[in-house]
PDB file of N, CA and C in Angstrom:
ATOM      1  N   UNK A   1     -20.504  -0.105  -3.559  1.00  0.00           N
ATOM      2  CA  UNK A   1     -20.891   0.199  -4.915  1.00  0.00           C
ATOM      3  C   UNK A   1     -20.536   1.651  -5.225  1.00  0.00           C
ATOM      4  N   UNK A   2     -20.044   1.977  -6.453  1.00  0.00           N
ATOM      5  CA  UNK A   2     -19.657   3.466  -6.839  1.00  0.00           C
ATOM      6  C   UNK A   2     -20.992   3.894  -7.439  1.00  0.00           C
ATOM      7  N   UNK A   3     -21.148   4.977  -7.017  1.00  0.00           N
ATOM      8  CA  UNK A   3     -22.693   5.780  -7.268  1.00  0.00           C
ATOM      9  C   UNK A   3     -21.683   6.541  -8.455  1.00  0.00           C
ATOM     10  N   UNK A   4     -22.768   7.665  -9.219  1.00  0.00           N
ATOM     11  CA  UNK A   4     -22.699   7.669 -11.182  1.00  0.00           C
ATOM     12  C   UNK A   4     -21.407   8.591 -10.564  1.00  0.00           C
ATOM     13  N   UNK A   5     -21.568  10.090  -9.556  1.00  0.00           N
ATOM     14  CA  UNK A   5     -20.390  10.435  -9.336  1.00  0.00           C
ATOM     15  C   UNK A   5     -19.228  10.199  -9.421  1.00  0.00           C
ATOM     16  N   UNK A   6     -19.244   9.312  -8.277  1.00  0.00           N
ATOM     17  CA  UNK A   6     -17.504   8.465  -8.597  1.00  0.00           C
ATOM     18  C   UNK A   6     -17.061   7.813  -9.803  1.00  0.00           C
ATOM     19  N   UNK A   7     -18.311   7.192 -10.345  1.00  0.00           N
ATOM     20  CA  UNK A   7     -18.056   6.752 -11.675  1.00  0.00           C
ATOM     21  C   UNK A   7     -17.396   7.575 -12.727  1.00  0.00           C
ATOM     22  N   UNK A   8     -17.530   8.497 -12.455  1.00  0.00           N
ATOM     23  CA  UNK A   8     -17.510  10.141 -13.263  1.00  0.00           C
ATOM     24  C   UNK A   8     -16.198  10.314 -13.403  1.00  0.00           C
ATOM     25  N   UNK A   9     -15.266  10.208 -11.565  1.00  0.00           N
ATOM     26  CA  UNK A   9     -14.318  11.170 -11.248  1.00  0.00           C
ATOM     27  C   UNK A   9     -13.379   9.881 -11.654  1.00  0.00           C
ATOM     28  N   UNK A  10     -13.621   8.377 -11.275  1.00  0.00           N
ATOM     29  CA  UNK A  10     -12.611   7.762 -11.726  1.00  0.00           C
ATOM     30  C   UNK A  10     -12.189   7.178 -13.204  1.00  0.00           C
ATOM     31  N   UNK A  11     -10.276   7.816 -13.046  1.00  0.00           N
ATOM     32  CA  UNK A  11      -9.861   7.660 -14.276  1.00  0.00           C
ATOM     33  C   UNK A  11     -10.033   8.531 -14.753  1.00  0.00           C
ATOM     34  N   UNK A  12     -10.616   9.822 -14.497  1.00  0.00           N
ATOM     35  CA  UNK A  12     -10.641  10.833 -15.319  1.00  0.00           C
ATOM     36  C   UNK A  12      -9.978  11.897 -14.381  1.00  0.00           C
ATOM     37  N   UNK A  13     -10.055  11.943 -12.602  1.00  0.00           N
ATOM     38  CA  UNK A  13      -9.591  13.196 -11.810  1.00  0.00           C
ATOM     39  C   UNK A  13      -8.047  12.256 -11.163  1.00  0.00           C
ATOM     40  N   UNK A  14      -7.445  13.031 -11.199  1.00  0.00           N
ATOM     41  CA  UNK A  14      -6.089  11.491 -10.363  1.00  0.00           C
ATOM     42  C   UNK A  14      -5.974  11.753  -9.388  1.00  0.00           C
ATOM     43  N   UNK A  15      -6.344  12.958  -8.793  1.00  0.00           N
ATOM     44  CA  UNK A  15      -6.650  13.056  -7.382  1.00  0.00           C
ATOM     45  C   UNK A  15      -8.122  12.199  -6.785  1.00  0.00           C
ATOM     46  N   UNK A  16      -8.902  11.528  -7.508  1.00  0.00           N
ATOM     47  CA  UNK A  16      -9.710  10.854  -6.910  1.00  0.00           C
ATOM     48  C   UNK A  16      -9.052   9.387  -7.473  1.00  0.00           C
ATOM     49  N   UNK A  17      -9.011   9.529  -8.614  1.00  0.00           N
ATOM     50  CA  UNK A  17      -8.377   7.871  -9.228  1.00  0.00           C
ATOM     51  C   UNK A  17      -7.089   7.651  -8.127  1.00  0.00           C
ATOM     52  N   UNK A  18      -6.304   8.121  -7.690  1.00  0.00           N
ATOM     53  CA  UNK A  18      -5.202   7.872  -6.843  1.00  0.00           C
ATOM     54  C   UNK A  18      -6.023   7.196  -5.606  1.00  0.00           C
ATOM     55  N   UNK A  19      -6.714   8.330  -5.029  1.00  0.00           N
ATOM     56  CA  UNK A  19      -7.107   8.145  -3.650  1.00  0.00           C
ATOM     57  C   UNK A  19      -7.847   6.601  -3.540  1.00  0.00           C
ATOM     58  N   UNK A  20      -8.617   6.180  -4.955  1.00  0.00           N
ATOM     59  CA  UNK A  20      -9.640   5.564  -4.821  1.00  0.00           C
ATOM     60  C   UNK A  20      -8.564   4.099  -5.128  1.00  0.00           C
ATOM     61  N   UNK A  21      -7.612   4.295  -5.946  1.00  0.00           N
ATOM     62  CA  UNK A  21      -6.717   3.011  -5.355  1.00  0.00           C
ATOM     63  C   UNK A  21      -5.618   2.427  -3.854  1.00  0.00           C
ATOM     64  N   UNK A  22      -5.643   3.619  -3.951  1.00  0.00           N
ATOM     65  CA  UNK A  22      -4.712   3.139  -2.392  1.00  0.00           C
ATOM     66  C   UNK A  22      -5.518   3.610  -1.442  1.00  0.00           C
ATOM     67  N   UNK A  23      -7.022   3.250  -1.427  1.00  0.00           N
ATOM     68  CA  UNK A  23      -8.063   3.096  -0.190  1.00  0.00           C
ATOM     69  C   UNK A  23      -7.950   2.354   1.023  1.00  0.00           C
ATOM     70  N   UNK A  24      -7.277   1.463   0.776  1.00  0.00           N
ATOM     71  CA  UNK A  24      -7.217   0.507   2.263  1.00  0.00           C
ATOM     72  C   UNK A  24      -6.332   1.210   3.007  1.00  0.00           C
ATOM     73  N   UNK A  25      -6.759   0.797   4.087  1.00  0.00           N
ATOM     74  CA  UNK A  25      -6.028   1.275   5.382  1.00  0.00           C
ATOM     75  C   UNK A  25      -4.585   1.005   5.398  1.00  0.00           C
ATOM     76  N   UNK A  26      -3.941   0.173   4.858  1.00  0.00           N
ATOM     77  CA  UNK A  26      -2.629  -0.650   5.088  1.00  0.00           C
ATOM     78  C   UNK A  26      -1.950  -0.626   3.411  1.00  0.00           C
ATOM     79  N   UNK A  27      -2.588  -0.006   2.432  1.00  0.00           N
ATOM     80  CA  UNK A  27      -2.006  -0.116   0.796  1.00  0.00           C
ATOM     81  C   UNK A  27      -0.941   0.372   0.720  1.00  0.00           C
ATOM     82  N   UNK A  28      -0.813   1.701   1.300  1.00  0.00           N
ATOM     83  CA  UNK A  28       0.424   2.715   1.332  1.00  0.00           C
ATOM     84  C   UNK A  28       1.464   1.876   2.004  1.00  0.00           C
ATOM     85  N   UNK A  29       1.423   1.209   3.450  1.00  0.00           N
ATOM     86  CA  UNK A  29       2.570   0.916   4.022  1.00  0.00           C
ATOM     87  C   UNK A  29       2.801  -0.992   3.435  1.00  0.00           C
ATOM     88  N   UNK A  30       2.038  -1.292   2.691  1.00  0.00           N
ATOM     89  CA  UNK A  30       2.302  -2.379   2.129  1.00  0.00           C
ATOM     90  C   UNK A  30       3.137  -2.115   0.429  1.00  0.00           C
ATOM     91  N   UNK A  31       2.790  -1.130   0.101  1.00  0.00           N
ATOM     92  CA  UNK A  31       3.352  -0.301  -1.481  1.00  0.00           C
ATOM     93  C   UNK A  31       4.728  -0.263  -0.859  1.00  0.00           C
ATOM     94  N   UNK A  32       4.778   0.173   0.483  1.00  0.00           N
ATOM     95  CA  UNK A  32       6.265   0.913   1.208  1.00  0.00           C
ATOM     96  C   UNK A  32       7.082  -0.550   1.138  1.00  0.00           C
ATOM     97  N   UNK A  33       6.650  -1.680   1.644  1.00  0.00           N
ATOM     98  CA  UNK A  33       7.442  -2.973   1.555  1.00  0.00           C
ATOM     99  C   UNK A  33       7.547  -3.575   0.779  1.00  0.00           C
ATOM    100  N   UNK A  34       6.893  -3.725  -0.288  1.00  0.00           N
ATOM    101  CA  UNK A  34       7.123  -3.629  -1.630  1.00  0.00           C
ATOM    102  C   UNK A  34       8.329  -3.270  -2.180  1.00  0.00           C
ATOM    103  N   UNK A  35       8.452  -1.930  -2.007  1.00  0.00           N
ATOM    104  CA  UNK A  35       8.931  -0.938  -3.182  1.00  0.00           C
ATOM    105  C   UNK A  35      10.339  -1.195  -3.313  1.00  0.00           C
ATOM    106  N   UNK A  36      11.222  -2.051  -2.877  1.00  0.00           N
ATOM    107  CA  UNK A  36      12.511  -2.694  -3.485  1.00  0.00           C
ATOM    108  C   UNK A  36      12.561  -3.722  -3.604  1.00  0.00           C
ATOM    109  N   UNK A  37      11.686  -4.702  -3.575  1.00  0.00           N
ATOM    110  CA  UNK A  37      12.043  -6.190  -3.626  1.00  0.00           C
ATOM    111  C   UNK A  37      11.013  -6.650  -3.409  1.00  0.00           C
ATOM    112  N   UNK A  38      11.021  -7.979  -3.783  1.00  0.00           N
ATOM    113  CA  UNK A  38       9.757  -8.998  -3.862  1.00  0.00           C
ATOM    114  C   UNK A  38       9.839  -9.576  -2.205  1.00  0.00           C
ATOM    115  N   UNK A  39       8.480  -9.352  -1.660  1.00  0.00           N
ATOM    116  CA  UNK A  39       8.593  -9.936  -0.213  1.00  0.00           C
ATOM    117  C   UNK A  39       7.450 -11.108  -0.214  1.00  0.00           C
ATOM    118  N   UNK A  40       7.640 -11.963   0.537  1.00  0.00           N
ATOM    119  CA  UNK A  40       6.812 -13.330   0.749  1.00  0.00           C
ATOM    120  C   UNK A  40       5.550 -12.411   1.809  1.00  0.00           C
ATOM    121  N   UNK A  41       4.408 -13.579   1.961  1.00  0.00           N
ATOM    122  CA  UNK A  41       3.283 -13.208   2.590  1.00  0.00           C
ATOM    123  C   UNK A  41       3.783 -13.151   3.811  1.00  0.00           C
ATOM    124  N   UNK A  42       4.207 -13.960   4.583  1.00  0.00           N
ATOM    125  CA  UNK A  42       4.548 -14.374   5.912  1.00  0.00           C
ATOM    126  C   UNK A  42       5.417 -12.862   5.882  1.00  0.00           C
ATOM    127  N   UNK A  43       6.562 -12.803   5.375  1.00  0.00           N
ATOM    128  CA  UNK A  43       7.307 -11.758   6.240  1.00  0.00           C
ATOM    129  C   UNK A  43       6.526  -9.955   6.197  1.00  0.00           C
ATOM    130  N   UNK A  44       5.861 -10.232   5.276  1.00  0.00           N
ATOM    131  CA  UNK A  44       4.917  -8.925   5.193  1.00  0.00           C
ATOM    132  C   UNK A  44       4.124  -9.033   6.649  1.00  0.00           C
ATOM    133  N   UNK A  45       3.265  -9.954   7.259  1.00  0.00           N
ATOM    134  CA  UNK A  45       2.895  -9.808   7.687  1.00  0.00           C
ATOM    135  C   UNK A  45       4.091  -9.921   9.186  1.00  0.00           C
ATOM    136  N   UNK A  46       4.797  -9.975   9.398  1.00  0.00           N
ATOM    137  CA  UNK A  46       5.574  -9.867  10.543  1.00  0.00           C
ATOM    138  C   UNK A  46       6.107  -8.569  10.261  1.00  0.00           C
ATOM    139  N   UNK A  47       5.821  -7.502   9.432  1.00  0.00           N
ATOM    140  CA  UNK A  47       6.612  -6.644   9.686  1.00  0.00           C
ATOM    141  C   UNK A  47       4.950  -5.697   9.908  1.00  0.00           C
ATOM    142  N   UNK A  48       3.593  -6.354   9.777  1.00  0.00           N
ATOM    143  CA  UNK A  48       2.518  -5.537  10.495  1.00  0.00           C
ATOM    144  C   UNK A  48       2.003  -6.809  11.187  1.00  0.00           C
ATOM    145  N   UNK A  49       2.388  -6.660  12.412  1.00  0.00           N
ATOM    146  CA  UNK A  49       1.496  -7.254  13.649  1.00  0.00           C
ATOM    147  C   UNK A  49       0.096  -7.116  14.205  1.00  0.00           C
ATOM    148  N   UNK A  50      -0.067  -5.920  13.634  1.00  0.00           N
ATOM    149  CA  UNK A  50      -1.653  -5.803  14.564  1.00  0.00           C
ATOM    150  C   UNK A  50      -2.811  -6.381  12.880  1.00  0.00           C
ATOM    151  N   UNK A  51      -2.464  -6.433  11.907  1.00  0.00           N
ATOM    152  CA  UNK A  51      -2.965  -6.590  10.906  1.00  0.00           C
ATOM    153  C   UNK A  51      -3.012  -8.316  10.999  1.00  0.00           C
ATOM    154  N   UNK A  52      -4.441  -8.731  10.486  1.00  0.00           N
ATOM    155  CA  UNK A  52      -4.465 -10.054  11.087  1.00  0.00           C
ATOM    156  C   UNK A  52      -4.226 -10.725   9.073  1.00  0.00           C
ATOM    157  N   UNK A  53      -4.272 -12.431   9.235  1.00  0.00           N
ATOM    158  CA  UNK A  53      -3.840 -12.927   8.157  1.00  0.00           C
ATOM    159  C   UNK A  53      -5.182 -12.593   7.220  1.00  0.00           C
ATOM    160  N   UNK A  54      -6.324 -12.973   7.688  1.00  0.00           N
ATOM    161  CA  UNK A  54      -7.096 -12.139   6.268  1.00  0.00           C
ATOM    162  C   UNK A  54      -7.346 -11.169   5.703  1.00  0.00           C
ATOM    163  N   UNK A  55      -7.105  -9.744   6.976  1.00  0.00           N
ATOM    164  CA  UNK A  55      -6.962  -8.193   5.904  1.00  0.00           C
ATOM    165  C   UNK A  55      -5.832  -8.000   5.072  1.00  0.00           C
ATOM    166  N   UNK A  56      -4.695  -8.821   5.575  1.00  0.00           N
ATOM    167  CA  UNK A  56      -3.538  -8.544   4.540  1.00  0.00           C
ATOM    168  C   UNK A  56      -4.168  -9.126   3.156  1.00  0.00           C
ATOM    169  N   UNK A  57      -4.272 -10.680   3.046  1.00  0.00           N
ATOM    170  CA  UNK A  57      -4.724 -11.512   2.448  1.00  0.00           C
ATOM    171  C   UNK A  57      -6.069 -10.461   1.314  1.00  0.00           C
ATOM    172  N   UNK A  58      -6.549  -9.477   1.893  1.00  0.00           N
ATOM    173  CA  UNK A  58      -7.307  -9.290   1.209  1.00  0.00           C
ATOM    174  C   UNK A  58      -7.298  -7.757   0.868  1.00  0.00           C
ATOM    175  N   UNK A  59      -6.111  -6.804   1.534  1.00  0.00           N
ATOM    176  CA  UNK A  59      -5.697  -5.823   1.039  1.00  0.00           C
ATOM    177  C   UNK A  59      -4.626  -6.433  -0.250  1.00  0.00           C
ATOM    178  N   UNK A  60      -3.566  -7.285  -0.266  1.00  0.00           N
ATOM    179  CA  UNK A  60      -2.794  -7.832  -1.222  1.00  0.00           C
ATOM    180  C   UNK A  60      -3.861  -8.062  -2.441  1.00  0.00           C
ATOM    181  N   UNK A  61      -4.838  -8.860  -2.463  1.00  0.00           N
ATOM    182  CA  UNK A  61      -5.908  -8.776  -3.684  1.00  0.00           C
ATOM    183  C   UNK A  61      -6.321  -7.710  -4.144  1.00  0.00           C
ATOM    184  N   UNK A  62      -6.848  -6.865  -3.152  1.00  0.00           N
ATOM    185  CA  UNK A  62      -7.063  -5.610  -3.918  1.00  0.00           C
ATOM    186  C   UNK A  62      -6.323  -4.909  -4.898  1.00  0.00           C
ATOM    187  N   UNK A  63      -5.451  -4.481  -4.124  1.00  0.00           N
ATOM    188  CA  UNK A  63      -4.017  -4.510  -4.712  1.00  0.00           C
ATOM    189  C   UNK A  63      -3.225  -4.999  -6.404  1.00  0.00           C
ATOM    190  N   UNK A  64      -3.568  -6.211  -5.942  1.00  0.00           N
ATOM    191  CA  UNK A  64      -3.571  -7.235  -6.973  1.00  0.00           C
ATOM    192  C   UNK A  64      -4.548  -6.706  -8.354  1.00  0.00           C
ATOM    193  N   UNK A  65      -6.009  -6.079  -7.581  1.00  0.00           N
ATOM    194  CA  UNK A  65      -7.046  -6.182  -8.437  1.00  0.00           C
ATOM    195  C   UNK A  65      -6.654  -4.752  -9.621  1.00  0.00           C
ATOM    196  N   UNK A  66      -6.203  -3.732  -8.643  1.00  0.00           N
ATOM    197  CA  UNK A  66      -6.006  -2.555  -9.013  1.00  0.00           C
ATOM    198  C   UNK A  66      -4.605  -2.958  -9.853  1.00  0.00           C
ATOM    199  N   UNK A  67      -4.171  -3.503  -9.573  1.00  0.00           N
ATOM    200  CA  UNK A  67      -2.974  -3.670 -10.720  1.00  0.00           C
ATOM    201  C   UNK A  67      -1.397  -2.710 -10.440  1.00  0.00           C
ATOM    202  N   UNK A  68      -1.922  -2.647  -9.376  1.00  0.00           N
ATOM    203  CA  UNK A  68      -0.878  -2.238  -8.572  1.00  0.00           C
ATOM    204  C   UNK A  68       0.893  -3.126  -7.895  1.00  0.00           C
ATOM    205  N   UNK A  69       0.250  -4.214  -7.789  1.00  0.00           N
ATOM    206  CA  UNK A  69       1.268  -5.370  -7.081  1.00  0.00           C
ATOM    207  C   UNK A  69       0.767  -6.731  -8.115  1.00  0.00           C
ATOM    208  N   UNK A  70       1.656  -7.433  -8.030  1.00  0.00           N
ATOM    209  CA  UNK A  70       1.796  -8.997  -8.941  1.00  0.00           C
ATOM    210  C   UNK A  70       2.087 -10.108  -7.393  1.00  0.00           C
ATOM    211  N   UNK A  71       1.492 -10.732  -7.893  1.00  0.00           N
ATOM    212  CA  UNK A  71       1.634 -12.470  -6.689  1.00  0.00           C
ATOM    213  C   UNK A  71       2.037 -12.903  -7.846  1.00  0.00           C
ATOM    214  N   UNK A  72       3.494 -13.628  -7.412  1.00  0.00           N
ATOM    215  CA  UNK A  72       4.623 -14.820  -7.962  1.00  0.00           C
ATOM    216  C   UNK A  72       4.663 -15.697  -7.410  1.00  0.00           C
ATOM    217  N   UNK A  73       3.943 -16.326  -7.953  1.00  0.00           N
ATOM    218  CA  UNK A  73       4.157 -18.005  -7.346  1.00  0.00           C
ATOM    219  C   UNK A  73       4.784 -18.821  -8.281  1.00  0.00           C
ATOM    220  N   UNK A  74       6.089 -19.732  -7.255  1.00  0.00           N
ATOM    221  CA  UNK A  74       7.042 -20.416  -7.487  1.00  0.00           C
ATOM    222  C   UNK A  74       6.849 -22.079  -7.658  1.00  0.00           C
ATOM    223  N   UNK A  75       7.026 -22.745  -8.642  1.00  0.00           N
ATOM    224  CA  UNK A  75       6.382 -24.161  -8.236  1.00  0.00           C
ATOM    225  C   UNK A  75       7.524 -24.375  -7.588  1.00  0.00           C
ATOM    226  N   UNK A  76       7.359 -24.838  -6.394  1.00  0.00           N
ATOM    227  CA  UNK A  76       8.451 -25.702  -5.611  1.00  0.00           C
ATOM    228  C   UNK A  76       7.610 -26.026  -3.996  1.00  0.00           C
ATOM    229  N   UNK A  77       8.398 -26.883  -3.541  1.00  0.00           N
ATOM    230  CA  UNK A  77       8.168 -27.689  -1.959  1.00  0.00           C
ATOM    231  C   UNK A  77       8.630 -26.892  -1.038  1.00  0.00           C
ATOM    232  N   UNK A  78       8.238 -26.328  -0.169  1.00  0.00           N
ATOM    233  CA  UNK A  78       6.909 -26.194   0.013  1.00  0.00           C
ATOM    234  C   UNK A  78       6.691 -24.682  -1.293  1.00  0.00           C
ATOM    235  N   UNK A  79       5.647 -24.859  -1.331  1.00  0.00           N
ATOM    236  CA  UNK A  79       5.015 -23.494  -2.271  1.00  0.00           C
ATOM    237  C   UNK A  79       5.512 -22.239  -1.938  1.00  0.00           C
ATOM    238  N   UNK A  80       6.203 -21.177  -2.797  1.00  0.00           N
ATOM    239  CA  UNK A  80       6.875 -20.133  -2.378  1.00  0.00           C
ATOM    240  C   UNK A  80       5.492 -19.075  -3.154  1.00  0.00           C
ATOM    241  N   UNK A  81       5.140 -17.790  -2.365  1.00  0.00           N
ATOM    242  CA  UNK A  81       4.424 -17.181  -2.940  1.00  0.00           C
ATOM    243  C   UNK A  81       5.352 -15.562  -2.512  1.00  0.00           C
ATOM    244  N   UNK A  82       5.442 -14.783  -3.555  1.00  0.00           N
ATOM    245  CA  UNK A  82       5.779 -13.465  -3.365  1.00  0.00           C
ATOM    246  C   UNK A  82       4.902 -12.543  -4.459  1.00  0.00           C
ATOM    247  N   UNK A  83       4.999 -11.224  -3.292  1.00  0.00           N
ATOM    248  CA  UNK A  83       4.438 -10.082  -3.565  1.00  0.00           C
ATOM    249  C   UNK A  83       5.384  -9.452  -3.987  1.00  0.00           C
ATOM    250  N   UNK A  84       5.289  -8.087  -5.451  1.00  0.00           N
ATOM    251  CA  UNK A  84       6.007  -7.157  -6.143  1.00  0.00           C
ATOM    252  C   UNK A  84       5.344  -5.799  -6.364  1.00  0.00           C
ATOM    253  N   UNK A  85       5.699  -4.757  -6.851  1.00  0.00           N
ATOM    254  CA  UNK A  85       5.034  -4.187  -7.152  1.00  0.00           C
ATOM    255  C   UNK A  85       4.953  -4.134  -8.861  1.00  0.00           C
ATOM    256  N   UNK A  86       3.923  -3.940  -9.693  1.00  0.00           N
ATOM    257  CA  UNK A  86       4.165  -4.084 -11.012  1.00  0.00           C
ATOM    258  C   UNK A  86       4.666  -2.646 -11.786  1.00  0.00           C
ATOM    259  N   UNK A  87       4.808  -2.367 -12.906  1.00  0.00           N
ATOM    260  CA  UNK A  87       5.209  -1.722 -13.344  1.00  0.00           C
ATOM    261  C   UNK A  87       4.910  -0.449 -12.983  1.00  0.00           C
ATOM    262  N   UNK A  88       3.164  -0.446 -13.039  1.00  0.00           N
ATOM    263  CA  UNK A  88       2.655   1.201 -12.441  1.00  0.00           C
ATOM    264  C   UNK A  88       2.466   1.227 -11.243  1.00  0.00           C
ATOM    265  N   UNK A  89       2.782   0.332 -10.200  1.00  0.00           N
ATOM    266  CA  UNK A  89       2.941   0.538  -9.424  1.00  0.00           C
ATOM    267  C   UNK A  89       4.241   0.797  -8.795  1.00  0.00           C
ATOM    268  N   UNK A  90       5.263   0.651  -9.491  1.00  0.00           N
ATOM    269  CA  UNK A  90       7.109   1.182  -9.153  1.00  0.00           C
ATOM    270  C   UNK A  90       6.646   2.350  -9.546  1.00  0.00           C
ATOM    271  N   UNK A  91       5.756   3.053 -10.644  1.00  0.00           N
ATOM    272  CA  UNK A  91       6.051   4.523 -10.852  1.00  0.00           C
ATOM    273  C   UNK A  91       5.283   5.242  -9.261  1.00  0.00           C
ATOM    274  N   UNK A  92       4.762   4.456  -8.261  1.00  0.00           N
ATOM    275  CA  UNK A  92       4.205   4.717  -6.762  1.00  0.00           C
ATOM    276  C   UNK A  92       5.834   5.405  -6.368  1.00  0.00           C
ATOM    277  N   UNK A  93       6.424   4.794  -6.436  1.00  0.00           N
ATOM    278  CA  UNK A  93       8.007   5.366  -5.349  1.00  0.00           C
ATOM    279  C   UNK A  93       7.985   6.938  -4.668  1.00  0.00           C
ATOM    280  N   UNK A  94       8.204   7.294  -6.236  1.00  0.00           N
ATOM    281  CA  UNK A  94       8.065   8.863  -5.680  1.00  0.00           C
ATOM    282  C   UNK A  94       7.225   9.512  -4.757  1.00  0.00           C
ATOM    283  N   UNK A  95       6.073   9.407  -5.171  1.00  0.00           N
ATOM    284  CA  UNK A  95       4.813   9.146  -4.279  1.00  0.00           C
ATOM    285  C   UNK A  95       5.080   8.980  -2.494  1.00  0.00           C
ATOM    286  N   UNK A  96       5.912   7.469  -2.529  1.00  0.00           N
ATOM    287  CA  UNK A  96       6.358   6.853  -1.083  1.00  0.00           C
ATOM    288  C   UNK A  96       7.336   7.884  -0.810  1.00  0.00           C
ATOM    289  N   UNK A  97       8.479   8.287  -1.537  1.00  0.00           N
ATOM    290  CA  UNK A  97       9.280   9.161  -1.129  1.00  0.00           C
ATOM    291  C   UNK A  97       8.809  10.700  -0.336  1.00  0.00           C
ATOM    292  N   UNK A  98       7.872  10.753  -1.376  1.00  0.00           N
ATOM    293  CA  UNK A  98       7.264  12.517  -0.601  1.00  0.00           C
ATOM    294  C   UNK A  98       6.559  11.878   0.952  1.00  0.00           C
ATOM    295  N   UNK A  99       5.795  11.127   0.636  1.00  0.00           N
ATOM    296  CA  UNK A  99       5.123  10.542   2.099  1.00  0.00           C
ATOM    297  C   UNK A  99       5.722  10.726   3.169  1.00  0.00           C
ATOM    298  N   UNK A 100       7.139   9.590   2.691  1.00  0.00           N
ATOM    299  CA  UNK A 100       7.946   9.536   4.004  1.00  0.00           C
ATOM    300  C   UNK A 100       8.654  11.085   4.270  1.00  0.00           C
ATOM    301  N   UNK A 101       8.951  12.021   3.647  1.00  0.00           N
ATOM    302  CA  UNK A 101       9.727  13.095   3.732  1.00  0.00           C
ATOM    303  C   UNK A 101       8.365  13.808   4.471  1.00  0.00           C
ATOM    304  N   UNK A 102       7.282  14.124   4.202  1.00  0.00           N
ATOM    305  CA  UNK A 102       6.136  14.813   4.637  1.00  0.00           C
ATOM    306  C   UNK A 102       5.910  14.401   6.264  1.00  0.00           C
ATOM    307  N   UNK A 103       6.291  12.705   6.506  1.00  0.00           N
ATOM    308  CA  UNK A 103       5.929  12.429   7.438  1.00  0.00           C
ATOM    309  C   UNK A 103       6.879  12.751   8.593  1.00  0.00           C
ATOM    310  N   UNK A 104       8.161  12.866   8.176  1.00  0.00           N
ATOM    311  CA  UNK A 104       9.079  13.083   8.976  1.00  0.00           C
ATOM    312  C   UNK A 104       8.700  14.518   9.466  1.00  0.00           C
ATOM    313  N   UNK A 105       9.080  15.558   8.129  1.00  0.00           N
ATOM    314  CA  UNK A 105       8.553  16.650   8.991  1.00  0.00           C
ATOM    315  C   UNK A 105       7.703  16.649   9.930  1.00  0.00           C
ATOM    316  N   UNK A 106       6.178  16.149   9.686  1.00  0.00           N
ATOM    317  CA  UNK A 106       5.162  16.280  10.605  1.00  0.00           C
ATOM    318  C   UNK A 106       5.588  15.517  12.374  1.00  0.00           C
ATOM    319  N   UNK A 107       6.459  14.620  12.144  1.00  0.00           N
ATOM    320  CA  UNK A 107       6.770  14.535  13.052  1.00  0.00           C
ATOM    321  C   UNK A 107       7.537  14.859  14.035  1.00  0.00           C
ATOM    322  N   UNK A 108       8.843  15.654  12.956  1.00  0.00           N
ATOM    323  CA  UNK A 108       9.505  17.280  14.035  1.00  0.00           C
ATOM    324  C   UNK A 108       8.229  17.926  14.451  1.00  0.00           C
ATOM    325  N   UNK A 109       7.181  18.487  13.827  1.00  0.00           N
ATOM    326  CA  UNK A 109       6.599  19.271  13.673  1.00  0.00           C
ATOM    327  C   UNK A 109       6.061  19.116  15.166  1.00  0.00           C
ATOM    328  N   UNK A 110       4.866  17.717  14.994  1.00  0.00           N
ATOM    329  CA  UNK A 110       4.487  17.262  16.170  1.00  0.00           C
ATOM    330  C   UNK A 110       5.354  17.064  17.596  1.00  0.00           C
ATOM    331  N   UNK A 111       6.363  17.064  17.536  1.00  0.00           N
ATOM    332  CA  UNK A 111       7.225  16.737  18.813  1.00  0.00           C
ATOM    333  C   UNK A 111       7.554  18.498  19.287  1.00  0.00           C
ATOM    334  N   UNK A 112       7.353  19.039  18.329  1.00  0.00           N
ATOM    335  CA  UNK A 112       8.291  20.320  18.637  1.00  0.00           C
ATOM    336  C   UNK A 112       6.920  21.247  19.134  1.00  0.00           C
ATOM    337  N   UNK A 113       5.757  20.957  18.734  1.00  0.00           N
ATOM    338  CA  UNK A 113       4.491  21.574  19.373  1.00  0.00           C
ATOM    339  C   UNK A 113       4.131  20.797  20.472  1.00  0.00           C
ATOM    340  N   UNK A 114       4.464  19.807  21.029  1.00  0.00           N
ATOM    341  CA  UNK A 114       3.888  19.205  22.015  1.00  0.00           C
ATOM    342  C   UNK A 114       2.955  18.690  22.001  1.00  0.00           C
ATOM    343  N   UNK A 115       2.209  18.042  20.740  1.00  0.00           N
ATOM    344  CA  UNK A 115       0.886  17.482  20.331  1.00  0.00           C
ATOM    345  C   UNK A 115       0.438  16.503  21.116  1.00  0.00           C
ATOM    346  N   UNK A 116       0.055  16.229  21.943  1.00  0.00           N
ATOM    347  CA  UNK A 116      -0.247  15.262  23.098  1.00  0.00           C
ATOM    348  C   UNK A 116      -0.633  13.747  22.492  1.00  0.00           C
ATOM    349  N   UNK A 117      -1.602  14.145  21.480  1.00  0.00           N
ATOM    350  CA  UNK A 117      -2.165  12.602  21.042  1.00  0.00           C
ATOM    351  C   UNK A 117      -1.642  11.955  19.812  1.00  0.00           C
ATOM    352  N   UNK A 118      -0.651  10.831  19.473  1.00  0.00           N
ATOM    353  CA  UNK A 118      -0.476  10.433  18.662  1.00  0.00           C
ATOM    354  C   UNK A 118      -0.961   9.205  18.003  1.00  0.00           C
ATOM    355  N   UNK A 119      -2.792   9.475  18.151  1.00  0.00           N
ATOM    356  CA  UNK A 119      -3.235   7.911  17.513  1.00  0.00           C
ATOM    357  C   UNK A 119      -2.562   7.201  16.211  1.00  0.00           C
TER     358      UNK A 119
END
């Protein structure tokens, strides 16, 4: 439940409205498979293995809820279902772009300090 605070900050701060949509653990790297093409459930989830079929199943809704990504479903045999990202959620890219550029550095960064733990 959002206490009156958060109520406050979302939609009005975008540093909390941001944060407070791509909350799940897995939104960002599911936005990332997304972000050129429409991918089916199944291959999303083969490209995260340790993520089991109902957190995807229920990070994709969220998702969904926030209005972030669209489910396309196809009438046909067997049932085709794909994930997109929707309109405000393609304006995410840039976003993914700095990520991945931030992350790379950090990871010269980390290799070049000798950071021992990479949970």
């Amino acid at each position: 439940m959002i206490n009156a605070s958060e109520e406050e900050r979302f939609g009005r701060c975008p540093f909390f409205t941001t944060q407070r949509l791509i909350q799940g653990k897995w939104a960002i790297l599911i936005m990332h498979y997304l972000k050129d093409e429409p991918v089916r459930f199944n291959e999303l989830q083969r490209k995260m293995p340790k993520m089991t079929h109902a957190t995807l199943s229920n990070q994709l809704k969220q998702l969904e809820k926030e209005g972030l990504i669209e489910r396309i479903v196809y009438s046909e045999m067997p049932p085709k279902v794909e994930y997109s990202l929707t309109e405000i959620g393609r304006k995410f890219k840039p976003v993914l772009d700095s990520i991945r550029a931030f992350g790379q550095e950090y990871i010269s960064y980390f290799d070049k300090n000798g950071i021992d733990d990479k949970n």
